[in-house]
PDB file of N, CA and C in Angstrom:
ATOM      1  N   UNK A   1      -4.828 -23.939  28.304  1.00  0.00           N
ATOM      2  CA  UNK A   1      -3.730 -23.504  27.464  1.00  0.00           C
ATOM      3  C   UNK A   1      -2.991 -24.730  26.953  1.00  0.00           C
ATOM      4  N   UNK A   2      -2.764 -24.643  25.474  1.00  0.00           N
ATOM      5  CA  UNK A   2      -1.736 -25.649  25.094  1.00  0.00           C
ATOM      6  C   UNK A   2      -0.602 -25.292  25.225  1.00  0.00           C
ATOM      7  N   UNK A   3       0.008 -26.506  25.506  1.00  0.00           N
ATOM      8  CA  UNK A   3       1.871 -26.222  25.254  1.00  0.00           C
ATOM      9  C   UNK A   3       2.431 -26.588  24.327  1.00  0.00           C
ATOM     10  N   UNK A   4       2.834 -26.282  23.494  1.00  0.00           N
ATOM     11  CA  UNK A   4       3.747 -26.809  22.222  1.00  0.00           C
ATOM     12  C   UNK A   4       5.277 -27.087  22.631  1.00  0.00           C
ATOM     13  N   UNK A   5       6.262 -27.805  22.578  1.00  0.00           N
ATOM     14  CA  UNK A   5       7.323 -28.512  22.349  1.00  0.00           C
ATOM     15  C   UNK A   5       8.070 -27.654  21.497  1.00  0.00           C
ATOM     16  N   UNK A   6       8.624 -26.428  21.489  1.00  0.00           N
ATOM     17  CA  UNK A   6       9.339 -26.135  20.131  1.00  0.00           C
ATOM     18  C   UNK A   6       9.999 -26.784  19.594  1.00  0.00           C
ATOM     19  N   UNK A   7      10.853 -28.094  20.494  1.00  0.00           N
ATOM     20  CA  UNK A   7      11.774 -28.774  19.763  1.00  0.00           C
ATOM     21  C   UNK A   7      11.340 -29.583  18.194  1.00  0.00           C
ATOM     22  N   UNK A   8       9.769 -29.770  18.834  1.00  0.00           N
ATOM     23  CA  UNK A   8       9.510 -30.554  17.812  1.00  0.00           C
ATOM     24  C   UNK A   8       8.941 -29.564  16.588  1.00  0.00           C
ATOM     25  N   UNK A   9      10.253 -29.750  15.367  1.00  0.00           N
ATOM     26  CA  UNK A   9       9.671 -28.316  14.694  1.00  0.00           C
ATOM     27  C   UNK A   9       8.108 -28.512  13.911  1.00  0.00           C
ATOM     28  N   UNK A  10       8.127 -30.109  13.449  1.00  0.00           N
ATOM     29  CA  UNK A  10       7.222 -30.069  12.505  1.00  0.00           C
ATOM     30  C   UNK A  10       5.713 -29.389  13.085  1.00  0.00           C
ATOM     31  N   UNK A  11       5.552 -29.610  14.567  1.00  0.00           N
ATOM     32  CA  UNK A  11       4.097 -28.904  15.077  1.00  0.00           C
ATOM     33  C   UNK A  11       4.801 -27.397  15.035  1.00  0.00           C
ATOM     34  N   UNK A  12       5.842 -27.155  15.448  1.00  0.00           N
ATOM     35  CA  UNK A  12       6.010 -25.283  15.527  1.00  0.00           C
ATOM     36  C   UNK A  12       5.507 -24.824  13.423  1.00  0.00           C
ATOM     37  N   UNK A  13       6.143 -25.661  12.755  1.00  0.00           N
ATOM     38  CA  UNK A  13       6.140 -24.988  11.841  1.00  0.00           C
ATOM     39  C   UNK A  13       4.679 -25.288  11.523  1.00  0.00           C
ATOM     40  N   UNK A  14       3.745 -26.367  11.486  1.00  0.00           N
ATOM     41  CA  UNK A  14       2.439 -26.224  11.197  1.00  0.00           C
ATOM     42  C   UNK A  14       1.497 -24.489  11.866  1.00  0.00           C
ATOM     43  N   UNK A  15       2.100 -24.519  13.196  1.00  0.00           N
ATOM     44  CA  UNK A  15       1.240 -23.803  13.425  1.00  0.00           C
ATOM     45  C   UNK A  15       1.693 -22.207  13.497  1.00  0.00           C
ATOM     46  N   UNK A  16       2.867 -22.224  12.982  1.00  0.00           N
ATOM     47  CA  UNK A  16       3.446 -20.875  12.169  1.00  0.00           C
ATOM     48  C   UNK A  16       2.853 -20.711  10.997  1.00  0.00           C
ATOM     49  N   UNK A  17       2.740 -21.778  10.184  1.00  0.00           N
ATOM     50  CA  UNK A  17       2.005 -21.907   8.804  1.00  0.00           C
ATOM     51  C   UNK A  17       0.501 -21.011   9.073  1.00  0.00           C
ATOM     52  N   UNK A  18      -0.091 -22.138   9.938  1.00  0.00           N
ATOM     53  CA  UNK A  18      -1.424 -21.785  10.347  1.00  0.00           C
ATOM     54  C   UNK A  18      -1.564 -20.196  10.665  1.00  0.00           C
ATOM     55  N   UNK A  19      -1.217 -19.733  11.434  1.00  0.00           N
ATOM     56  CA  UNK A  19      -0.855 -18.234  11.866  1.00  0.00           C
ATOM     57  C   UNK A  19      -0.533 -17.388  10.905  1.00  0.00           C
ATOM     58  N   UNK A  20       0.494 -17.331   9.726  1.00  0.00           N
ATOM     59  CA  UNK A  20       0.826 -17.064   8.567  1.00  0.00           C
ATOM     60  C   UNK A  20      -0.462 -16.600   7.444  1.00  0.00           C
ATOM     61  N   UNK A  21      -1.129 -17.823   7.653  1.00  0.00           N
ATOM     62  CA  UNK A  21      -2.281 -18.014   6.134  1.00  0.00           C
ATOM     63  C   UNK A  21      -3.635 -17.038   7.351  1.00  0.00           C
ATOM     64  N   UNK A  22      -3.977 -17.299   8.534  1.00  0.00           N
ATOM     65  CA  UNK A  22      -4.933 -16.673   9.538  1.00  0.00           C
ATOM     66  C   UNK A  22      -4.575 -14.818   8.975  1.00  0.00           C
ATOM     67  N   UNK A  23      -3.366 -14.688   9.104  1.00  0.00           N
ATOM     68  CA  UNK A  23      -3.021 -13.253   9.413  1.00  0.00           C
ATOM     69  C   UNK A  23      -2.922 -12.734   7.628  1.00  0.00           C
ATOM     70  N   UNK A  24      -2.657 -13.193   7.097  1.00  0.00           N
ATOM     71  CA  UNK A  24      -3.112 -13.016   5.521  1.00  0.00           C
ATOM     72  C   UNK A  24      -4.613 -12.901   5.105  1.00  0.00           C
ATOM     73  N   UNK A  25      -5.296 -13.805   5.723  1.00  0.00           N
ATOM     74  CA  UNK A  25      -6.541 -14.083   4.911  1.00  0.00           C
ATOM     75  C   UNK A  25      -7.190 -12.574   6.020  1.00  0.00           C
ATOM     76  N   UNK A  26      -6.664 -11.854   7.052  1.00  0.00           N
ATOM     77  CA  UNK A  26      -7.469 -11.141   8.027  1.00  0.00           C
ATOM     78  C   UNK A  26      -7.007  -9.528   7.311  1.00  0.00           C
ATOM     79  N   UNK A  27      -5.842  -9.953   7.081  1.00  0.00           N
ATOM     80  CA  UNK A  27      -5.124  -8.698   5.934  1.00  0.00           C
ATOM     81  C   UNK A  27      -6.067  -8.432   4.995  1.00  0.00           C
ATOM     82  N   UNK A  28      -6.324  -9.603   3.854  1.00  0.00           N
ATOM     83  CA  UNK A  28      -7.032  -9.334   2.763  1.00  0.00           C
ATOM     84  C   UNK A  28      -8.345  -8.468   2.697  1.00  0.00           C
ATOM     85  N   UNK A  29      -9.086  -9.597   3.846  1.00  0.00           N
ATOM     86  CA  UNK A  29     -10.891  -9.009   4.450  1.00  0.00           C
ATOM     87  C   UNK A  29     -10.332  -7.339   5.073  1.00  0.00           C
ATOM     88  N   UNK A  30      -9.567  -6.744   5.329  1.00  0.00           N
ATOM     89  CA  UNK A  30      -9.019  -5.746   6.465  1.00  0.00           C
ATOM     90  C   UNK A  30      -9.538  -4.564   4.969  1.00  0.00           C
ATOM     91  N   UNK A  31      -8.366  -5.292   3.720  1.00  0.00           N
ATOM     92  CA  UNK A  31      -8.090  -4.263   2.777  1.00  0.00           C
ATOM     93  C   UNK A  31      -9.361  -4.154   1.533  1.00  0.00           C
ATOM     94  N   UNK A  32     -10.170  -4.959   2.078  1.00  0.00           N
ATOM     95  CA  UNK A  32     -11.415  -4.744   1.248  1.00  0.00           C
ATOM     96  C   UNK A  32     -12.178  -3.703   0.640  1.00  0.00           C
ATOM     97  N   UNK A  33     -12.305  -2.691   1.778  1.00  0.00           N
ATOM     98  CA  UNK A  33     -12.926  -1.732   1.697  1.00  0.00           C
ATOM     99  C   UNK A  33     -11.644  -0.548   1.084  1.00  0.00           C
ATOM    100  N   UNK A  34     -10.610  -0.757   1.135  1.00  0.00           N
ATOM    101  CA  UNK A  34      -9.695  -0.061   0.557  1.00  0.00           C
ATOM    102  C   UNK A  34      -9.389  -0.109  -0.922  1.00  0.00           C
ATOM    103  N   UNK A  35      -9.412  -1.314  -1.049  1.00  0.00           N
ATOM    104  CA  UNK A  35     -10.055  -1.833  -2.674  1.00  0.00           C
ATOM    105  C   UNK A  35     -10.934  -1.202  -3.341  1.00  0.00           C
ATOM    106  N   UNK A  36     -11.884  -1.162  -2.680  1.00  0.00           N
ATOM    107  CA  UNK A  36     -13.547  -0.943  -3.039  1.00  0.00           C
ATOM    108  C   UNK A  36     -13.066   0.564  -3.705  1.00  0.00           C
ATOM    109  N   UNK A  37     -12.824   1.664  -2.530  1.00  0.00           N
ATOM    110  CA  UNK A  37     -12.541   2.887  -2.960  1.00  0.00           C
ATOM    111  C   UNK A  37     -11.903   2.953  -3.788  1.00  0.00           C
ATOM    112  N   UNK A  38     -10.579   2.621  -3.623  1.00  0.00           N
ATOM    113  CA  UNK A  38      -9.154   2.956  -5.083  1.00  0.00           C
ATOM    114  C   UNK A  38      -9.993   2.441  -6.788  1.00  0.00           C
ATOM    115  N   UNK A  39     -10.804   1.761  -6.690  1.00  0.00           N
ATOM    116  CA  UNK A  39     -11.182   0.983  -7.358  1.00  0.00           C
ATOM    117  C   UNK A  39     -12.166   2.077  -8.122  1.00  0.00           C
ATOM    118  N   UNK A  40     -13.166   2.577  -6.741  1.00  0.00           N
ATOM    119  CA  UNK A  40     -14.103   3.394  -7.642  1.00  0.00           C
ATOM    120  C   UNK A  40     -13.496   5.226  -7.893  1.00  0.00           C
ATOM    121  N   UNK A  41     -12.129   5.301  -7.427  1.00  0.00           N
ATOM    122  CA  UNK A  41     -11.538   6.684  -7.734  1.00  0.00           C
ATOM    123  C   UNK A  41     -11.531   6.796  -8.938  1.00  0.00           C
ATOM    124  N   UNK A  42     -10.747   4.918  -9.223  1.00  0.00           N
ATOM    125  CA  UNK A  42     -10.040   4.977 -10.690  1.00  0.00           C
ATOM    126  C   UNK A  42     -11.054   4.912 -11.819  1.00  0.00           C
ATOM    127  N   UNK A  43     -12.356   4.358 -11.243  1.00  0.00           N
ATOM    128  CA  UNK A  43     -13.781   4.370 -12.499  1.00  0.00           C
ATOM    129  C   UNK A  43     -13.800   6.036 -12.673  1.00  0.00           C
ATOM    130  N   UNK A  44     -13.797   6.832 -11.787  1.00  0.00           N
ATOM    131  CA  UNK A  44     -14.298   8.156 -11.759  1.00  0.00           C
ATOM    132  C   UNK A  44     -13.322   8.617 -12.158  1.00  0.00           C
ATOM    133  N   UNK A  45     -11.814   8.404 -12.291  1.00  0.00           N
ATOM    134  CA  UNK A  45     -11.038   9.528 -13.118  1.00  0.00           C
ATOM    135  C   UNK A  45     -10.707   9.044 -14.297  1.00  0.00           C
ATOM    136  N   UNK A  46     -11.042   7.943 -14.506  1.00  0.00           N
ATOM    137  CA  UNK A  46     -11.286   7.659 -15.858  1.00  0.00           C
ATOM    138  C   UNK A  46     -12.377   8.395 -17.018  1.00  0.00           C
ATOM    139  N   UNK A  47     -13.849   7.997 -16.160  1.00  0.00           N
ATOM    140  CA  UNK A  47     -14.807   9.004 -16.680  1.00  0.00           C
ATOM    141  C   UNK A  47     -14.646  10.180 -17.258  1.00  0.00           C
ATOM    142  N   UNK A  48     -14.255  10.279 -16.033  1.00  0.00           N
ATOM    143  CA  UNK A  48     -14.344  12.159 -16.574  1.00  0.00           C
ATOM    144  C   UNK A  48     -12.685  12.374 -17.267  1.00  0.00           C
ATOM    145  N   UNK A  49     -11.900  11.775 -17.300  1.00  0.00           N
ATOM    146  CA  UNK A  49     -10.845  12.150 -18.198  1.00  0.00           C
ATOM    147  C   UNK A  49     -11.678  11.656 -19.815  1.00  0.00           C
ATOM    148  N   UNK A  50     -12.336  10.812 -19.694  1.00  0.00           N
ATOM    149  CA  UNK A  50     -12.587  10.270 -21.273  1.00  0.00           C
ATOM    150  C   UNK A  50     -13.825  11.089 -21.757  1.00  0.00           C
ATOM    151  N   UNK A  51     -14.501  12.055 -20.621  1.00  0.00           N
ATOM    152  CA  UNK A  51     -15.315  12.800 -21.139  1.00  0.00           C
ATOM    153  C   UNK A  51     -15.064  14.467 -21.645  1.00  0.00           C
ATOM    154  N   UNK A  52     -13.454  14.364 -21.102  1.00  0.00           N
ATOM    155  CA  UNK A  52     -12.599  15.637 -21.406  1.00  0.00           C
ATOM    156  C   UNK A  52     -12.086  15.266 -22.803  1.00  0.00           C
ATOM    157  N   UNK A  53     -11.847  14.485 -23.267  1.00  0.00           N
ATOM    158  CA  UNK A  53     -11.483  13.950 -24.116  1.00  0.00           C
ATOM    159  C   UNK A  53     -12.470  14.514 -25.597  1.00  0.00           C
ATOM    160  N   UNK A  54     -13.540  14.495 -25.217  1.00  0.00           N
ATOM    161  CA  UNK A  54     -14.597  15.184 -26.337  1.00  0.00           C
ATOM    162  C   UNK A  54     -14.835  16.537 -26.341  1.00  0.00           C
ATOM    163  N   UNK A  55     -14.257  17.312 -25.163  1.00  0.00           N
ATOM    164  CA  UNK A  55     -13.957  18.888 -25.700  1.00  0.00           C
ATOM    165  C   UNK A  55     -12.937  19.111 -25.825  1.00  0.00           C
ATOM    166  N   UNK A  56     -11.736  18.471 -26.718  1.00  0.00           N
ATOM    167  CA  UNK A  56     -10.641  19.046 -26.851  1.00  0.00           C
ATOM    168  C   UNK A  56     -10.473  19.193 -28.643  1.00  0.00           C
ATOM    169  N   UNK A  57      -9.853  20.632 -28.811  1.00  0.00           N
ATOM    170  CA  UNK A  57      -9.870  20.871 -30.065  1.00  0.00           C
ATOM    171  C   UNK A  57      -8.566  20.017 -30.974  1.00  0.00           C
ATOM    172  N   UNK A  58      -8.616  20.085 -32.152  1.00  0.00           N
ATOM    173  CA  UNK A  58      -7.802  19.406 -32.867  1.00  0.00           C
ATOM    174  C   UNK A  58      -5.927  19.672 -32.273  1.00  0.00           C
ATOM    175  N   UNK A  59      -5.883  21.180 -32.180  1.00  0.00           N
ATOM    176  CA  UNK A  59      -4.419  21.165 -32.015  1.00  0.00           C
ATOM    177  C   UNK A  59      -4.309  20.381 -30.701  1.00  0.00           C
ATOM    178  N   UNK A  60      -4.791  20.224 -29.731  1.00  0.00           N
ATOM    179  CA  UNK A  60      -4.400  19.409 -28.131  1.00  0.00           C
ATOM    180  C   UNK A  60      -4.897  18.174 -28.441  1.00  0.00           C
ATOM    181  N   UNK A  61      -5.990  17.769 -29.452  1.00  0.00           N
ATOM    182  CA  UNK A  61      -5.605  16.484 -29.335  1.00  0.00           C
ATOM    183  C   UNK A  61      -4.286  16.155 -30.241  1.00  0.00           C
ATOM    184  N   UNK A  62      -3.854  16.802 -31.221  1.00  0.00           N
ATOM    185  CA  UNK A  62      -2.248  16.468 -31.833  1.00  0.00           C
ATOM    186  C   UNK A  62      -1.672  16.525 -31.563  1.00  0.00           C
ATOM    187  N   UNK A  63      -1.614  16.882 -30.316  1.00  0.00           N
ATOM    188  CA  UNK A  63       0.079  17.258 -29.305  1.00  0.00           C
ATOM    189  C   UNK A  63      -0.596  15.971 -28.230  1.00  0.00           C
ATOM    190  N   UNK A  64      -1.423  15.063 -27.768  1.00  0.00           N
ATOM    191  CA  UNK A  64      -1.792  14.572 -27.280  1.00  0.00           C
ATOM    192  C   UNK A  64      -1.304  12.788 -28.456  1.00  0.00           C
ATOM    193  N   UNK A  65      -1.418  12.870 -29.313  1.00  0.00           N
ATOM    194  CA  UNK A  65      -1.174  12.470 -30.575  1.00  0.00           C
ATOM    195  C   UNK A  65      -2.644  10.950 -30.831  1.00  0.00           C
ATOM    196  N   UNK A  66      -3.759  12.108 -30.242  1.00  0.00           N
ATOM    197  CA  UNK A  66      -4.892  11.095 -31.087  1.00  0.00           C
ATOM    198  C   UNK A  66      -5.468  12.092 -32.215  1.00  0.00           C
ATOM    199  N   UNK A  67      -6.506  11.175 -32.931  1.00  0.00           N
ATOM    200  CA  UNK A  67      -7.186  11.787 -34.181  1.00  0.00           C
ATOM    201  C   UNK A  67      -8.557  11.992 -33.297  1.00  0.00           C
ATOM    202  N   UNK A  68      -9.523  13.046 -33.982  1.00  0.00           N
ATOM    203  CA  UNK A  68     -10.949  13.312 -33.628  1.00  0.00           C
ATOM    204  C   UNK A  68     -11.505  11.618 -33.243  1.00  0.00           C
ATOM    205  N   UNK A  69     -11.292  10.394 -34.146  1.00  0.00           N
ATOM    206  CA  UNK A  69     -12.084   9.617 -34.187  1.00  0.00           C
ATOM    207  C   UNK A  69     -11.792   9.146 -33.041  1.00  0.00           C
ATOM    208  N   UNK A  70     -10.342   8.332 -32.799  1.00  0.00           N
ATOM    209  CA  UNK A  70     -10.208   7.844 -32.216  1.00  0.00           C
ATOM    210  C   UNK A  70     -10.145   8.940 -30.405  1.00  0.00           C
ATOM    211  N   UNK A  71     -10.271   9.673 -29.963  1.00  0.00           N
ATOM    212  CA  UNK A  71     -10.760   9.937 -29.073  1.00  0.00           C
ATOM    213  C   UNK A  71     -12.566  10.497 -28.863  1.00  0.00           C
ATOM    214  N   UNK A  72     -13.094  10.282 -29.949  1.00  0.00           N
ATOM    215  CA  UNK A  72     -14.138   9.718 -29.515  1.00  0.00           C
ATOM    216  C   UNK A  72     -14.672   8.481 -29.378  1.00  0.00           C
ATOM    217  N   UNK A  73     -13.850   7.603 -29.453  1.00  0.00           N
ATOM    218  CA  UNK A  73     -13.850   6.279 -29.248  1.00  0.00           C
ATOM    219  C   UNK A  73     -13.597   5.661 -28.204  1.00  0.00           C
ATOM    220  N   UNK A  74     -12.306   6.671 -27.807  1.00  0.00           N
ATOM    221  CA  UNK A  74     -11.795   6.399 -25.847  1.00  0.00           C
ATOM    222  C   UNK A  74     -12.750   6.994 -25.054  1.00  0.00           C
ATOM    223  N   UNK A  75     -13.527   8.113 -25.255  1.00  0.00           N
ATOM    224  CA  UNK A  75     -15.095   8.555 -25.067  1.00  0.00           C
ATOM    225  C   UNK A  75     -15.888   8.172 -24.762  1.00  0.00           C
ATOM    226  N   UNK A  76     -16.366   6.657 -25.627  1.00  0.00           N
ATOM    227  CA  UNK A  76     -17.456   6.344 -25.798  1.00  0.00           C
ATOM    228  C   UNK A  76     -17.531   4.875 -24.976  1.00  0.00           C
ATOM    229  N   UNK A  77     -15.988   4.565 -24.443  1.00  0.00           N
ATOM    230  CA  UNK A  77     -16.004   3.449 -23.678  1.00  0.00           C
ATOM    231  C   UNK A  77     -17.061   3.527 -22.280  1.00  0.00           C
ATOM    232  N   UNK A  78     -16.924   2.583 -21.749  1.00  0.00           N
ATOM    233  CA  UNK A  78     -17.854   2.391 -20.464  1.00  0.00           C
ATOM    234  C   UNK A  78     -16.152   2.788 -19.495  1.00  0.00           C
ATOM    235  N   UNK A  79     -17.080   3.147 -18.109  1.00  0.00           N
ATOM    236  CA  UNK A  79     -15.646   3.732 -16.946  1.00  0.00           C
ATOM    237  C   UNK A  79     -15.120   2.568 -16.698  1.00  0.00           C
ATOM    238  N   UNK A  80     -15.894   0.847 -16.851  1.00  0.00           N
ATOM    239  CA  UNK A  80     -14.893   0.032 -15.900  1.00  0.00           C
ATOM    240  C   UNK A  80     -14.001  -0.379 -17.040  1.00  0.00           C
ATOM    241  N   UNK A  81     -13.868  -0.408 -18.336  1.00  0.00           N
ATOM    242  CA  UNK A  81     -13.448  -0.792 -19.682  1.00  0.00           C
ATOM    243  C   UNK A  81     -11.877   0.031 -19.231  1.00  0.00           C
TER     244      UNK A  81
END
């Protein structure tokens, strides 16, 4: 076991630092897979909102306030776009 000196701050604060950036970088790798998902919800409700988008008749898309073209254009994008 080491002993550290608290008095001496400059080693306390290095290895608070150290501990700090450890427990961040273990956070990040932790939330990876949480990423991953939110990530592919938002490809998939994108999709299919932009594929709803091409059965909607003129009056809902005007209260929506696009034209025929341009929502077949938001349509025709790719899901990660």
């Amino acid at each position: 076991m080491i002993k550290i000196d608290t008095r001496d701050v400059s080693v306390t604060c290095v290895c608070e630092a150290v501990i700090e950036k450890q427990d961040n970088l273990a956070t990040a790798v932790f939330n990876i897979p949480g990423q991953i998902f939110t990530l592919v919800q938002r490809w998939q409700k994108r999709a299919t909102t932009r594929a709803g988008l091409r059965h909607l008749d003129a009056r809902l898309l005007d209260d929506v306030g696009l034209s025929r073209k341009q929502a077949i254009e938001e349509a025709d994008k790719p899901f990660w776009v």
